[in-house]
C-alpha atoms as a PDB file:
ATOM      1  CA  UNK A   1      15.798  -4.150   8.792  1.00  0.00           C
ATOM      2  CA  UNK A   2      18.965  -6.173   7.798  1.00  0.00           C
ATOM      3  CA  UNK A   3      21.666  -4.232   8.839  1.00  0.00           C
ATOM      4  CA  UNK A   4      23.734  -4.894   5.592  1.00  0.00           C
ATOM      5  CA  UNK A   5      20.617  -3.223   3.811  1.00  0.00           C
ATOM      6  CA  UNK A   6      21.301   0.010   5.620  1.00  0.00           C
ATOM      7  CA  UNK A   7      25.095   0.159   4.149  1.00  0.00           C
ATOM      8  CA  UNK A   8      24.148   0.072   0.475  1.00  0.00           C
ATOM      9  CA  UNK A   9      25.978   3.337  -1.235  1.00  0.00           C
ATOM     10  CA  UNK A  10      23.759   6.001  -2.561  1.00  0.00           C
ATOM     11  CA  UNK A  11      23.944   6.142  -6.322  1.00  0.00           C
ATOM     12  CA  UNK A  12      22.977   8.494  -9.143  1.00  0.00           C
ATOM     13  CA  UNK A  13      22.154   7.722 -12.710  1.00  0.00           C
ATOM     14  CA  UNK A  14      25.333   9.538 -13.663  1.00  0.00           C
ATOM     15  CA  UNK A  15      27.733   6.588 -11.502  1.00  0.00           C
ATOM     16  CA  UNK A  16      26.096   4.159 -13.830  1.00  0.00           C
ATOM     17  CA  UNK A  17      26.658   3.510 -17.628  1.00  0.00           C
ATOM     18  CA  UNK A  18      23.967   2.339 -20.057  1.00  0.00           C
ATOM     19  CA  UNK A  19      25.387  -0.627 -20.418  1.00  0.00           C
ATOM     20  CA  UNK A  20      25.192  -1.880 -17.111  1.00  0.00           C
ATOM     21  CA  UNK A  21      21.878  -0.323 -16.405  1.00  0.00           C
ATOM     22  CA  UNK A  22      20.240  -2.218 -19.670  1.00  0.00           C
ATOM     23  CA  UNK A  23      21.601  -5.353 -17.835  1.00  0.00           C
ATOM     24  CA  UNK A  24      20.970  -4.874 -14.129  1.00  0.00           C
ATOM     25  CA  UNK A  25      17.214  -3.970 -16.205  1.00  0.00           C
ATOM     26  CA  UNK A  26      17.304  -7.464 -18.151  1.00  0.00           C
ATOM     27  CA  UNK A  27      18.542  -9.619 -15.040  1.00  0.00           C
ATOM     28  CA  UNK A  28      15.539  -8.280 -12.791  1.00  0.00           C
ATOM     29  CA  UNK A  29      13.212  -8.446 -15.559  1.00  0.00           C
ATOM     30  CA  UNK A  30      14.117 -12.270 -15.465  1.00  0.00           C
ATOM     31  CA  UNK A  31      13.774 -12.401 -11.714  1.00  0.00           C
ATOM     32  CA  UNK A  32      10.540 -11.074 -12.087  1.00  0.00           C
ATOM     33  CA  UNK A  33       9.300 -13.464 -14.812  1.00  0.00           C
ATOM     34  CA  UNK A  34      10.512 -16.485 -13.178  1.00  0.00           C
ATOM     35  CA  UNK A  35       8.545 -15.161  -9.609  1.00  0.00           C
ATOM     36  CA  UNK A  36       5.759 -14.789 -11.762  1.00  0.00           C
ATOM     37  CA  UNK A  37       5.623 -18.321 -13.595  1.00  0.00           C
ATOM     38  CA  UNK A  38       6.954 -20.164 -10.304  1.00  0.00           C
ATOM     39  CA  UNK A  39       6.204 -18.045  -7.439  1.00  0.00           C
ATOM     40  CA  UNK A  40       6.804 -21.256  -4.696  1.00  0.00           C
ATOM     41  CA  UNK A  41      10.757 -20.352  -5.513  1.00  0.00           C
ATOM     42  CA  UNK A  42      10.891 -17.346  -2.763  1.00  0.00           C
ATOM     43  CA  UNK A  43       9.236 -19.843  -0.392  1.00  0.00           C
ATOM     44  CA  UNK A  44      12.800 -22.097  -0.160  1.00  0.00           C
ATOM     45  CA  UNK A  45      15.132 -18.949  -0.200  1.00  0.00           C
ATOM     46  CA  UNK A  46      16.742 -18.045   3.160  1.00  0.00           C
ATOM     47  CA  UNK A  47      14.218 -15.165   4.959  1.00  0.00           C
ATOM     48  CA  UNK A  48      17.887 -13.414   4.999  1.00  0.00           C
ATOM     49  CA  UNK A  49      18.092 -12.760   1.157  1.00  0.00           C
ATOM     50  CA  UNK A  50      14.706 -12.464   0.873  1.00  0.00           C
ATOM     51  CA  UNK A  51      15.101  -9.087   2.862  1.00  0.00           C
ATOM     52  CA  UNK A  52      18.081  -8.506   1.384  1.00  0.00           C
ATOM     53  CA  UNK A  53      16.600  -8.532  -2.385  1.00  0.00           C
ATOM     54  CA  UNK A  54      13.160  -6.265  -0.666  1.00  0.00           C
ATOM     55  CA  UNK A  55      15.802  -3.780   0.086  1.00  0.00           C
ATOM     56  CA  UNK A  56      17.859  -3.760  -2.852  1.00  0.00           C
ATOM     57  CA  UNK A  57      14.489  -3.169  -4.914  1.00  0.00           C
ATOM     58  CA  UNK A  58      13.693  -0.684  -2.826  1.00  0.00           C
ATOM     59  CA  UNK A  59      16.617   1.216  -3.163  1.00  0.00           C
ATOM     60  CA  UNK A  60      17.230   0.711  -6.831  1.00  0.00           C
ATOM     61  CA  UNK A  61      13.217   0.960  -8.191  1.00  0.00           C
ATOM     62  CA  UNK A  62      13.941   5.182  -8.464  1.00  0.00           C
ATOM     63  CA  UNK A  63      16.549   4.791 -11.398  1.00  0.00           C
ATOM     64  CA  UNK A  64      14.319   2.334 -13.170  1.00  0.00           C
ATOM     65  CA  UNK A  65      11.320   4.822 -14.399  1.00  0.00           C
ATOM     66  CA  UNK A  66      10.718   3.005 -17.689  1.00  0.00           C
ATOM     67  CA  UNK A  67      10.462  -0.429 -15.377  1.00  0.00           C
ATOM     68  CA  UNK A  68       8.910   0.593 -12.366  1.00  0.00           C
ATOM     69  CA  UNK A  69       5.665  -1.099 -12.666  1.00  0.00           C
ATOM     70  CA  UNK A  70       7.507  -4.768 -13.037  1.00  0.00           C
ATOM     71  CA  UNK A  71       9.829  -3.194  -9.883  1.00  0.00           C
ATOM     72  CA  UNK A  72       6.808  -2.849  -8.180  1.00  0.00           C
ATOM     73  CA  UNK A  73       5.603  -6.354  -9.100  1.00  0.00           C
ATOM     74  CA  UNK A  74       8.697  -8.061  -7.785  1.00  0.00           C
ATOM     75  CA  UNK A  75       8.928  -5.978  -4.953  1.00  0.00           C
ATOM     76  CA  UNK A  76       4.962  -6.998  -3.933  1.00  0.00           C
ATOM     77  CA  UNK A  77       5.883 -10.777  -5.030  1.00  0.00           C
ATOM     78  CA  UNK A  78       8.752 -10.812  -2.155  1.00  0.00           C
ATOM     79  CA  UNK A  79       7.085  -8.982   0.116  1.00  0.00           C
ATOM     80  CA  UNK A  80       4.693 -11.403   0.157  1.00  0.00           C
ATOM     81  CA  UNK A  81       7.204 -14.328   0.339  1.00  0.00           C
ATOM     82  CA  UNK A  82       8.039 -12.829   3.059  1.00  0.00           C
ATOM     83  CA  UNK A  83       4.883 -12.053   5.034  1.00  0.00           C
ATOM     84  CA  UNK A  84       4.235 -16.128   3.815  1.00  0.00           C
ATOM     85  CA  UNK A  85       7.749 -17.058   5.263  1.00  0.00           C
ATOM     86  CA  UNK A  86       7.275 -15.243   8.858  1.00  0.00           C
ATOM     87  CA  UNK A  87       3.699 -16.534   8.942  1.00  0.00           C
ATOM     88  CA  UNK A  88       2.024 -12.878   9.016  1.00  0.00           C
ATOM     89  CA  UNK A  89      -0.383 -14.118   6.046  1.00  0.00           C
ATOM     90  CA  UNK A  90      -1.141 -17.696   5.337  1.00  0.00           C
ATOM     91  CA  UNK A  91       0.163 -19.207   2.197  1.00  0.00           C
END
């Protein structure tokens, strides 16, 4: 695992407004449509913020419970970029 991964700071629904949760919910709502209609766009990005953006799912998905089935989607969609990327699965 990326070592900057590891370092992301614990948080709590209570650190966070509603304001910037409703965003932070919109942007990756976005990410995940555009994976969805293009999903050859993970295959370009660097392996490096591909693992990056795994763990930051990962660590955020808890505080999303109204959103965690399109969490879950992204997450599998760059997990699999991955797996494509490091040639565990073929594309």
């Amino acid at each position: 695992m990326n070592q900057g991964a590891q370092s992301l700071p614990v948080l709590k629904m209570s650190d966070l407004d509603d304001a910037s949760l409703k965003a932070f919910r919109d942007l990756l709502r976005r990410i995940a449509g555009i994976c969805r209609a293009n999903p050859g766009v993970l295959q370009v990005a660097p392996i490096n913020d591909l693992v990056e953006l795994e763990a930051f799912i990962a660590k955020f998905r808890p505080l999303f419970a109204e959103s965690t089935r399109e969490m879950g989607n992204l997450q599998g969609v760059v997990t699999k970029a991955l797996k494509r990327r490091r040639k565990e699965i073929r594309a």
